[in-house]
C-alpha atoms as a PDB file:
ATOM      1  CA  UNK A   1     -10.445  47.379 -14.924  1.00  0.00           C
ATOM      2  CA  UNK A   2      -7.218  46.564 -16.839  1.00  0.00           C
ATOM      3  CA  UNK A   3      -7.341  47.550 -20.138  1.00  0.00           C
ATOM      4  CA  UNK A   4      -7.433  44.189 -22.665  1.00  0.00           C
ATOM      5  CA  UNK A   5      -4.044  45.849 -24.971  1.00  0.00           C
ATOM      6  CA  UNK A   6      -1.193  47.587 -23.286  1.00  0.00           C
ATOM      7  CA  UNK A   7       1.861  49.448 -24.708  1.00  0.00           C
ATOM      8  CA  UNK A   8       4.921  50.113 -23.018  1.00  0.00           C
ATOM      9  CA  UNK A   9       8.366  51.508 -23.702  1.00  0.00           C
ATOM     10  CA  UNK A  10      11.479  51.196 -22.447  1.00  0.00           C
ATOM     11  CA  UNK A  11      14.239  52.934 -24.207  1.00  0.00           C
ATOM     12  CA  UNK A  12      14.334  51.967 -28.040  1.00  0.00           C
ATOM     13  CA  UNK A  13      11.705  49.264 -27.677  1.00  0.00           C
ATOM     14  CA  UNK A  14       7.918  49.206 -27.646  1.00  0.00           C
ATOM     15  CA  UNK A  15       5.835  46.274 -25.723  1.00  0.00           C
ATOM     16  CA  UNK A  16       2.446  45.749 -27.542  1.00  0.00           C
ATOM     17  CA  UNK A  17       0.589  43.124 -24.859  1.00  0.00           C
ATOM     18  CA  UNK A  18      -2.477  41.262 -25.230  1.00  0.00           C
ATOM     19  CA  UNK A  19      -4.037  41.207 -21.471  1.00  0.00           C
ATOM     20  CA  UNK A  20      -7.472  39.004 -21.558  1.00  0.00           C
ATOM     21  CA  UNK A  21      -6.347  36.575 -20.022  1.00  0.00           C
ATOM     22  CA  UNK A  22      -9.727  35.169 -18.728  1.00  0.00           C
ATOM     23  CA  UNK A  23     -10.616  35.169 -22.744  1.00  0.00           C
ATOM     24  CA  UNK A  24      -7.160  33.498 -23.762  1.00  0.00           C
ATOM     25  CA  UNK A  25      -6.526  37.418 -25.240  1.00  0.00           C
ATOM     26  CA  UNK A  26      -9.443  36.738 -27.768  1.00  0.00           C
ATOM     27  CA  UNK A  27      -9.578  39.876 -29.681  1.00  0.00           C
ATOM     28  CA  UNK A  28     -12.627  41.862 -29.692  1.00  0.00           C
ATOM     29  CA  UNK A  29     -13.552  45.065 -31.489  1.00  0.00           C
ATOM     30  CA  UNK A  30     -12.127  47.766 -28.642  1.00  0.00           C
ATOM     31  CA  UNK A  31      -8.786  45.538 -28.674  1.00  0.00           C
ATOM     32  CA  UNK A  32      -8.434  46.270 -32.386  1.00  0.00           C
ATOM     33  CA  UNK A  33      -8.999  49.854 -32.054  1.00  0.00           C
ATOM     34  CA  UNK A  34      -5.985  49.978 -29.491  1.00  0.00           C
ATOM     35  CA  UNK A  35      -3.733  47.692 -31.221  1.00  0.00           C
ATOM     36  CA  UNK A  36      -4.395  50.567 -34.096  1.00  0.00           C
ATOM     37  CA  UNK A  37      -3.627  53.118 -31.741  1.00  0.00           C
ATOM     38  CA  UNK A  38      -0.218  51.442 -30.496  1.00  0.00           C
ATOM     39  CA  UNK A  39       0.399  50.635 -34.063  1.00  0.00           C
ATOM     40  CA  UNK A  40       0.391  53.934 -35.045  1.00  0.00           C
ATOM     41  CA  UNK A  41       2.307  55.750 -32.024  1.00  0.00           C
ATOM     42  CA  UNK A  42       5.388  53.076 -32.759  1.00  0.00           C
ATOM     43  CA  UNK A  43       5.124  54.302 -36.710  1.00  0.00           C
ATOM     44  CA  UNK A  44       5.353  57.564 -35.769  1.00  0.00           C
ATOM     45  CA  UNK A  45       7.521  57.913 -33.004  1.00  0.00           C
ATOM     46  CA  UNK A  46      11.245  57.655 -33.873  1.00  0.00           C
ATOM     47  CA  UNK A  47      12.857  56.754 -30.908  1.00  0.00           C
ATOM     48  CA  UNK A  48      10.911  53.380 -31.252  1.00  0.00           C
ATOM     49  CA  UNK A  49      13.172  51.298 -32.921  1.00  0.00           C
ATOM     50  CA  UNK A  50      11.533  47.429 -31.893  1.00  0.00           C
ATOM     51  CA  UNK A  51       8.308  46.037 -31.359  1.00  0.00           C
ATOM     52  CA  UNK A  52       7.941  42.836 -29.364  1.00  0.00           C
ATOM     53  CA  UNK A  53       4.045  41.444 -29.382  1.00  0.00           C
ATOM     54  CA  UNK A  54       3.044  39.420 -26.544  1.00  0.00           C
ATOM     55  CA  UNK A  55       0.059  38.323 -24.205  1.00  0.00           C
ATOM     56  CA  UNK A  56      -0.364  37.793 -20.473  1.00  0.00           C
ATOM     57  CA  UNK A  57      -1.629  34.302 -19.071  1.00  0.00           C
ATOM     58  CA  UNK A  58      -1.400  30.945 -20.857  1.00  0.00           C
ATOM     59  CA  UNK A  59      -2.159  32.252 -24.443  1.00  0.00           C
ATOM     60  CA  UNK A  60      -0.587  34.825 -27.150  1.00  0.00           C
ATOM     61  CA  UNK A  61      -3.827  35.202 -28.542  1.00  0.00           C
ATOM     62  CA  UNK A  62      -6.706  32.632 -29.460  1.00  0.00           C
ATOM     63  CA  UNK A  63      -7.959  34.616 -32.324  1.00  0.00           C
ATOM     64  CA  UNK A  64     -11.226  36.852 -32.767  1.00  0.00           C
ATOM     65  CA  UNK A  65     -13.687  36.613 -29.941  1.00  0.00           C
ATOM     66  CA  UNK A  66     -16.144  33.759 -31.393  1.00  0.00           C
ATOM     67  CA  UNK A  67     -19.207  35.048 -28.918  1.00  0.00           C
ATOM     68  CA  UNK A  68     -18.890  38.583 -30.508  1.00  0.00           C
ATOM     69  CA  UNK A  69     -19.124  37.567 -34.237  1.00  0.00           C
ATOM     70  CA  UNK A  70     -23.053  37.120 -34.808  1.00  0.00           C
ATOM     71  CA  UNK A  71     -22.340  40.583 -33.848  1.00  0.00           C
ATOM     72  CA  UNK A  72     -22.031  41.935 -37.275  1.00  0.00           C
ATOM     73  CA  UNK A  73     -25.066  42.561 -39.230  1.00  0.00           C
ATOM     74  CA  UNK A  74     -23.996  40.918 -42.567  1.00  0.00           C
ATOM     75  CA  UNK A  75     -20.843  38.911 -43.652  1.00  0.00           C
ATOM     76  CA  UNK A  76     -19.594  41.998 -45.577  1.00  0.00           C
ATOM     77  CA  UNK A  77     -19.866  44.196 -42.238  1.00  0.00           C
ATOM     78  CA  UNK A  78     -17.362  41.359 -41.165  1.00  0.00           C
ATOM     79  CA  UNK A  79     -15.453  41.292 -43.966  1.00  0.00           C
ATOM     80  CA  UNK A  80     -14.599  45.729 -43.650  1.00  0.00           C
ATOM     81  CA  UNK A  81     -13.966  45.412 -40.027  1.00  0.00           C
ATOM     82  CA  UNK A  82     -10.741  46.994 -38.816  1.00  0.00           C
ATOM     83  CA  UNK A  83      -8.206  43.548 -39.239  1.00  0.00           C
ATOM     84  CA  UNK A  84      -5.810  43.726 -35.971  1.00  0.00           C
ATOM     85  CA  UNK A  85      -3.309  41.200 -38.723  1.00  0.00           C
ATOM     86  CA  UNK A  86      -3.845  44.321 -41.285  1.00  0.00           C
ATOM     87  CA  UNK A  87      -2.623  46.581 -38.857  1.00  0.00           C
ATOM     88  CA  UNK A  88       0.764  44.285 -37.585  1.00  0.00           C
ATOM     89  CA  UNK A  89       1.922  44.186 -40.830  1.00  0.00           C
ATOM     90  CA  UNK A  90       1.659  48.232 -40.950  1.00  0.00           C
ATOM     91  CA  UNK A  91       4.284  48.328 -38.461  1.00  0.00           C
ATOM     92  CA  UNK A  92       7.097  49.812 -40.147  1.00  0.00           C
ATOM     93  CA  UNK A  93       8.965  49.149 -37.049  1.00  0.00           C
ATOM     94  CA  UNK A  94      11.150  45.404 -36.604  1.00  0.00           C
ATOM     95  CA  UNK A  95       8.578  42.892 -34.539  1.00  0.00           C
ATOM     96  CA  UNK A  96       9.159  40.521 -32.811  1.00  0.00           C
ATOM     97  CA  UNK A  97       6.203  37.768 -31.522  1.00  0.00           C
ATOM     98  CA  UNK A  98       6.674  36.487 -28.465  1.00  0.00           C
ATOM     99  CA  UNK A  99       4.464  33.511 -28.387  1.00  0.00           C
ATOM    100  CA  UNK A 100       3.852  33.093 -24.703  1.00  0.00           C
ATOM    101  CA  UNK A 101       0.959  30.506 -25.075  1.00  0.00           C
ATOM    102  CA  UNK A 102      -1.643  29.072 -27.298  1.00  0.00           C
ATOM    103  CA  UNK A 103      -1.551  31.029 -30.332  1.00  0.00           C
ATOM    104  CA  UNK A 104      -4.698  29.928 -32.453  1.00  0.00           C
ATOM    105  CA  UNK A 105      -6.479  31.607 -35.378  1.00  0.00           C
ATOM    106  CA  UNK A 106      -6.574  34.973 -35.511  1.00  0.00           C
ATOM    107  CA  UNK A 107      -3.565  34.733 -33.108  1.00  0.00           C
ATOM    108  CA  UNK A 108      -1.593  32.927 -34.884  1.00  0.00           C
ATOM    109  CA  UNK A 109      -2.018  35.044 -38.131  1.00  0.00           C
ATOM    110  CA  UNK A 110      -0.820  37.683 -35.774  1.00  0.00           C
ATOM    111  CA  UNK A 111       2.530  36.021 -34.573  1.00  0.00           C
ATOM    112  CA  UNK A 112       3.006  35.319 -38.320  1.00  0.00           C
ATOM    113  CA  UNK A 113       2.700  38.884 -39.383  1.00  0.00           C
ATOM    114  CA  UNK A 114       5.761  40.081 -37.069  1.00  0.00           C
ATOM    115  CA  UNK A 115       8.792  39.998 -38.448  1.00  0.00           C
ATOM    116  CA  UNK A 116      10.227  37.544 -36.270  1.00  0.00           C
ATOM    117  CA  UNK A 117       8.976  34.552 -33.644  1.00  0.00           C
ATOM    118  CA  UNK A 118      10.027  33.167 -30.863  1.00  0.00           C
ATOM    119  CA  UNK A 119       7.809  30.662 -28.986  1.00  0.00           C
ATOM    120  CA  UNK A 120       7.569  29.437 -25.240  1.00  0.00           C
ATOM    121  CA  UNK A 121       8.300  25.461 -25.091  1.00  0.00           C
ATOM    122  CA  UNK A 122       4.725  25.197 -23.778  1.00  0.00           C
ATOM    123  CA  UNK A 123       3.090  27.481 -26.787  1.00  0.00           C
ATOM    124  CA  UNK A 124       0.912  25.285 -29.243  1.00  0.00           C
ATOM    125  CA  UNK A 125       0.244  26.480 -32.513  1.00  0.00           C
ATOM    126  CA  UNK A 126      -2.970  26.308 -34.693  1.00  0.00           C
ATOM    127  CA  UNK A 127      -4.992  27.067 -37.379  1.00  0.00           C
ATOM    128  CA  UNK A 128      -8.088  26.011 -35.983  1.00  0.00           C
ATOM    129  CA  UNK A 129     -10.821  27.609 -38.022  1.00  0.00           C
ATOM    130  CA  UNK A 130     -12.143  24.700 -40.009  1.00  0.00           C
ATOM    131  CA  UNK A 131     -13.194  22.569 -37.038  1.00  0.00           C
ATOM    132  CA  UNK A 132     -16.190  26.282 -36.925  1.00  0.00           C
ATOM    133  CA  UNK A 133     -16.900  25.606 -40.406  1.00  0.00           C
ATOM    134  CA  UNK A 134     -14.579  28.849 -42.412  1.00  0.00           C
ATOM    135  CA  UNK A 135     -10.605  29.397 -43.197  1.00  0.00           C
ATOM    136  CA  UNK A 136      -8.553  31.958 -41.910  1.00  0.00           C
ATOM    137  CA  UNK A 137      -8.796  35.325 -43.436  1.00  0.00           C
ATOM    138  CA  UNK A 138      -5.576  37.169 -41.567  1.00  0.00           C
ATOM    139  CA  UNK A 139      -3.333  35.528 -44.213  1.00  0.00           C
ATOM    140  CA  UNK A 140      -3.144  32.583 -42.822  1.00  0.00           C
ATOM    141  CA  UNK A 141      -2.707  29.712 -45.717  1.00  0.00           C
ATOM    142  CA  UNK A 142      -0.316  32.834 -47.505  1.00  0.00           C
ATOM    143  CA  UNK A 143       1.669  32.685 -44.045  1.00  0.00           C
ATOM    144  CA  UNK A 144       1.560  29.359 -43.463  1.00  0.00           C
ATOM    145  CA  UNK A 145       2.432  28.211 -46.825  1.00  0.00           C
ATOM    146  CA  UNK A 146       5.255  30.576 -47.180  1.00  0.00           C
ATOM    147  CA  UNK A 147       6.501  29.713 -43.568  1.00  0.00           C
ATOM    148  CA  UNK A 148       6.307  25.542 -43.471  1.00  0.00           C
ATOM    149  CA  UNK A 149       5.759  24.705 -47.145  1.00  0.00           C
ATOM    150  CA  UNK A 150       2.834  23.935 -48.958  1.00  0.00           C
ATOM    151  CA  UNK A 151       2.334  20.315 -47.528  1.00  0.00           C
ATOM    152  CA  UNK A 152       2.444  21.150 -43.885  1.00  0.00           C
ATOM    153  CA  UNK A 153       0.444  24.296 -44.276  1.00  0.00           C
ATOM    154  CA  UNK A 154      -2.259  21.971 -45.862  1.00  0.00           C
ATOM    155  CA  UNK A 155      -1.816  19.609 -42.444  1.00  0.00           C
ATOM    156  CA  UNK A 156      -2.742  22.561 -40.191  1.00  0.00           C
ATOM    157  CA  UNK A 157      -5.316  23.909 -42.176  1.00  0.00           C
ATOM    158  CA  UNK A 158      -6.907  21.290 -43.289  1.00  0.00           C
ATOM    159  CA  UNK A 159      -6.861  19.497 -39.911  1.00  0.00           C
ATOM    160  CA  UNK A 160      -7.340  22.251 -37.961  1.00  0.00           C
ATOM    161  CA  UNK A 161      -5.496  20.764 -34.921  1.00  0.00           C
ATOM    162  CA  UNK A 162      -2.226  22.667 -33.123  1.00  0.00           C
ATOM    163  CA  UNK A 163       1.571  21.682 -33.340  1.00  0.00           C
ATOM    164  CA  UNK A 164       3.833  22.071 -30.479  1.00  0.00           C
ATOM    165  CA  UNK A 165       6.435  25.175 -30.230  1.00  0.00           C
ATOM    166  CA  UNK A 166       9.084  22.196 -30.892  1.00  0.00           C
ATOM    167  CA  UNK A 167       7.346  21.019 -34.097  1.00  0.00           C
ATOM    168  CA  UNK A 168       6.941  24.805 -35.020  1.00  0.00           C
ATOM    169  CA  UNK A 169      10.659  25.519 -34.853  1.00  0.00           C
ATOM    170  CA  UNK A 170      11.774  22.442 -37.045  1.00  0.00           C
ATOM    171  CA  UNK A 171       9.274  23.557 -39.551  1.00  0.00           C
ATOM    172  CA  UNK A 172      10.773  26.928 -39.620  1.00  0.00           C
ATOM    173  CA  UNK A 173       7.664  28.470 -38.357  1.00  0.00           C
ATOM    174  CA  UNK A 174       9.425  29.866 -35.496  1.00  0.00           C
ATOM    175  CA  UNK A 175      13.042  31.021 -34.760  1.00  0.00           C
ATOM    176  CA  UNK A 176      13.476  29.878 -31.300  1.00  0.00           C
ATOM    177  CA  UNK A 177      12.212  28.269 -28.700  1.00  0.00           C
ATOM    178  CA  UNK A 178      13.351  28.800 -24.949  1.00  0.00           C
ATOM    179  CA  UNK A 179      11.517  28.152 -21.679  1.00  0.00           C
ATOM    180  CA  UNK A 180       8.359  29.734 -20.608  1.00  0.00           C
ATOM    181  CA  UNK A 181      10.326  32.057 -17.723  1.00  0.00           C
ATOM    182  CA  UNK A 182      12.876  33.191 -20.416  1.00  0.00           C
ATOM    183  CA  UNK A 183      10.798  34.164 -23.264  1.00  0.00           C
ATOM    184  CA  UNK A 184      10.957  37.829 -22.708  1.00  0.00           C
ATOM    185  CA  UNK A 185      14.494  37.968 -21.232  1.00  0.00           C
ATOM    186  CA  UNK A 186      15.377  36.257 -24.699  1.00  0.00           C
ATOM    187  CA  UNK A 187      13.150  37.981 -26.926  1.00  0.00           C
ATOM    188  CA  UNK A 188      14.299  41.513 -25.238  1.00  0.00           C
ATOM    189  CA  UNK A 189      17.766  40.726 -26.295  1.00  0.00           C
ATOM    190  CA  UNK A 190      17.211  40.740 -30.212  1.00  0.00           C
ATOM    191  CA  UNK A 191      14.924  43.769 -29.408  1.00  0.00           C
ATOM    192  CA  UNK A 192      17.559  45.290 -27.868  1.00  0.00           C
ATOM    193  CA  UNK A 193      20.313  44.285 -30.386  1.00  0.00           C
ATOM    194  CA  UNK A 194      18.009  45.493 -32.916  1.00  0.00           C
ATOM    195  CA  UNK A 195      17.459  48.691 -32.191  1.00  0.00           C
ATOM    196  CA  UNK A 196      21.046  48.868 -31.340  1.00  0.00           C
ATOM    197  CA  UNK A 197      21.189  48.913 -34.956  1.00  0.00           C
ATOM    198  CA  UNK A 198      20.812  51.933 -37.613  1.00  0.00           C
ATOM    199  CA  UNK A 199      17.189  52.237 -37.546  1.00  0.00           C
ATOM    200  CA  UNK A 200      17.014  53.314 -40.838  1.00  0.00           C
ATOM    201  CA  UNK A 201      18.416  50.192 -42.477  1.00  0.00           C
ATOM    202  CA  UNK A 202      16.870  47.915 -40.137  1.00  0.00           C
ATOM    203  CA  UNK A 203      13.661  49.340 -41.338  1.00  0.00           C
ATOM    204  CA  UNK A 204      14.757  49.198 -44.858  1.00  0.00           C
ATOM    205  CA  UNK A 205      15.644  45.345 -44.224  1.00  0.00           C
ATOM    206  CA  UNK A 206      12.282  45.164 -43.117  1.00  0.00           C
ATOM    207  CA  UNK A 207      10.662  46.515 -46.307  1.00  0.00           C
ATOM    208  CA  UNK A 208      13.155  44.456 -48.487  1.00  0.00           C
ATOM    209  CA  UNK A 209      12.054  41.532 -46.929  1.00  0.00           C
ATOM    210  CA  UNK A 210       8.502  41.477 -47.679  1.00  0.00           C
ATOM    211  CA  UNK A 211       9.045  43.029 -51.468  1.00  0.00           C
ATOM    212  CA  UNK A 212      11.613  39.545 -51.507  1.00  0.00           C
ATOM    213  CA  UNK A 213       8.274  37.374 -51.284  1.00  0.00           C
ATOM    214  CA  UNK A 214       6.714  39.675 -54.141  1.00  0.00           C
ATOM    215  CA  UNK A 215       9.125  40.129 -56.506  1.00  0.00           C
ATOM    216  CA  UNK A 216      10.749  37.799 -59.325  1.00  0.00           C
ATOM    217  CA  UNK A 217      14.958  37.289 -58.173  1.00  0.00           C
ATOM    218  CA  UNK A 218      16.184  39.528 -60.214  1.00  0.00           C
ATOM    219  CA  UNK A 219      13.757  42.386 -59.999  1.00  0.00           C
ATOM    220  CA  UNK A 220      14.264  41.549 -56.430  1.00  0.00           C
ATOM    221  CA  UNK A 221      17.659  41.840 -56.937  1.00  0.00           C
ATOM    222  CA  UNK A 222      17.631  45.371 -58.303  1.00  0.00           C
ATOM    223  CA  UNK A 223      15.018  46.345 -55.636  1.00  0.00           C
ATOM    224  CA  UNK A 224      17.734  45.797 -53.215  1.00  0.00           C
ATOM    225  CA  UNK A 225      20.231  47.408 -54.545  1.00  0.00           C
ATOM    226  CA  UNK A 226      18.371  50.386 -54.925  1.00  0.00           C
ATOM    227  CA  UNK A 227      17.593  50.793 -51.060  1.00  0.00           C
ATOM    228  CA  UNK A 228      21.199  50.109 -50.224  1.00  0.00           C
ATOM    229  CA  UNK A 229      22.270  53.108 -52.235  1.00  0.00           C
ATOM    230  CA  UNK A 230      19.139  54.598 -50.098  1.00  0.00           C
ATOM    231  CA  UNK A 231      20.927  53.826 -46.587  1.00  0.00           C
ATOM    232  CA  UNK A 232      24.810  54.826 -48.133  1.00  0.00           C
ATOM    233  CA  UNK A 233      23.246  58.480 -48.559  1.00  0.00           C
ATOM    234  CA  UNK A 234      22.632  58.478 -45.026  1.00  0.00           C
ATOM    235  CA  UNK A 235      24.103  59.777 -42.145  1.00  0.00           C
ATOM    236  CA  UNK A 236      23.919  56.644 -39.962  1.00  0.00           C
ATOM    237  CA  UNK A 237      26.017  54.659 -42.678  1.00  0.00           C
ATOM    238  CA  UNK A 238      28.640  57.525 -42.248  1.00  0.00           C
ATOM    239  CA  UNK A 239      28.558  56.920 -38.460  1.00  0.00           C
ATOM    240  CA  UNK A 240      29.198  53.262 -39.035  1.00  0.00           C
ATOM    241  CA  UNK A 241      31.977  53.246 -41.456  1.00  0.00           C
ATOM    242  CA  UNK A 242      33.372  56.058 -39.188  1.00  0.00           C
ATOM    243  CA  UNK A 243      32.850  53.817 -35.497  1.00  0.00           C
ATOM    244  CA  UNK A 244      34.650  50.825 -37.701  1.00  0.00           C
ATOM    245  CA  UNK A 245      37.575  53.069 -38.742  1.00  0.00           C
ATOM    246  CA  UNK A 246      37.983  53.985 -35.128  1.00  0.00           C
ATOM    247  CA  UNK A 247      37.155  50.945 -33.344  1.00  0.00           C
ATOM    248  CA  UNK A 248      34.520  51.735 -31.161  1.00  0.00           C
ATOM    249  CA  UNK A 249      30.415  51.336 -31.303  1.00  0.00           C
ATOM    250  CA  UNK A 250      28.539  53.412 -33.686  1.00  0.00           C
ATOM    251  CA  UNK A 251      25.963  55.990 -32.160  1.00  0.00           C
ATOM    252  CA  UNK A 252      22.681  56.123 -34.707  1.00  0.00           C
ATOM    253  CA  UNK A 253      20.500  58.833 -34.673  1.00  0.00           C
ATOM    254  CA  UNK A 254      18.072  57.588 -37.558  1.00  0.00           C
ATOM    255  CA  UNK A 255      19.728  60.300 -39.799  1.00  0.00           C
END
């Protein structure tokens, strides 16, 4: 049998991909434990420089596997169980969600705990939870709300019914949108041009960004400032001010 989450690499970049495609790439139990797995081999390996997240078939991911949640014993074994969105936004590598298909739920939290999206013109996006009776718990109003604004987050989560990749993208919620058979061609670009980039500072970028959403501006500010003076100490940024001197493409080594 195939196994339901795959990891590949070629050269700087790491594939994470969904593969249940008879379940829409529903996530069960054994998928979180290797998404935690793949997580944690791209954190620690340094010639990863970009993640792309993906699924095979006609979804991203639909979200937790409904038939396995009267699984738990209680609500609270439910509540401590390993959180495949938890473990995205532990990537201290650049993502990038390649949203292949339907991305409801659980998936959708997913896509919006990469760094970047790009969608599939066929993808449909959802927050689908309250049509089951609960919310999101993956960070989805946080993500949403952050993402779309406050009065179209309340339209998907409220209504519980999917917007198209086109609506997405003029809400923000994604970056691009291309055609199904492009997706990853497009998406491996920026992964590549990415990790063409000094790894430390793109992983610094990373970091800044998220403490951006936490911090007042000018603590922000300062923040900022203070992990630019962190990349000018390194060798990389001596590499690039050298390669621009001399005219020619920098060669990073995450030094």
């Amino acid at each position: 049998m195939n196994p339901p989450l795959t990891l590949e690499t070629n050269g700087h970049v790491a594939t994470i991909t969904y593969n249940r495609p008879e379940k829409l790439n529903a996530m069960t139990p054994e998928m979180a434990s290797l998404l935690k797995d793949a997580v944690d081999y791209c954190n620690a390996e340094d010639n990863i420089r970009t993640v792309i997240v993906t699924g095979t078939g006609k979804a991203f991911c639909a979200g937790s596997d409904i038939a396995l949640l009267d699984t738990y014993s209680t609500p609270w074994a439910f509540r401590n169980r390993t959180e495949y969105c938890d473990l995205l936004r532990a990537l201290k590598k650049p993502s990038i969600a390649a949203i292949n298909g339907y991305a409801f739920g659980g998936g959708l939290e997913m896509a919006m705990s990469c760094d970047i999206r790009l969608a599939a013109d066929s993808a449909r996006l959802g927050a689908p939870e309250i049509k089951l009776g609960w919310i999101g718990g993956g960070g989805m109003t946080a993500h949403l709300a952050r993402s779309i604004g406050p009065s179209n987050a309340a339209l998907m989560v409220m209504t519980g019914e999917p917007v198209t990749a086109q609506q997405a993208l003029t809400w923000g919620l994604v970056s691009e949108v291309t055609a199904p058979e492009t997706l990853l061609l497009r998406t491996g670009e920026i992964a590549e041009q990415i990790a063409a980039r000094a790894p430390i500072a793109a992983e610094t970028a990373k970091a800044n960004l998220h403490a951006a959403f936490n911090m007042p501006l000018e603590q922000a500010v300062a923040y900022e400032r203070d992990l630019q003076t962190i990349c000018f100490a390194t060798a990389d940024a001596d590499e690039g001010r050298a390669a621009f001197a001399e005219k020619r493409n920098a060669t990073f080594l995450k030094r």
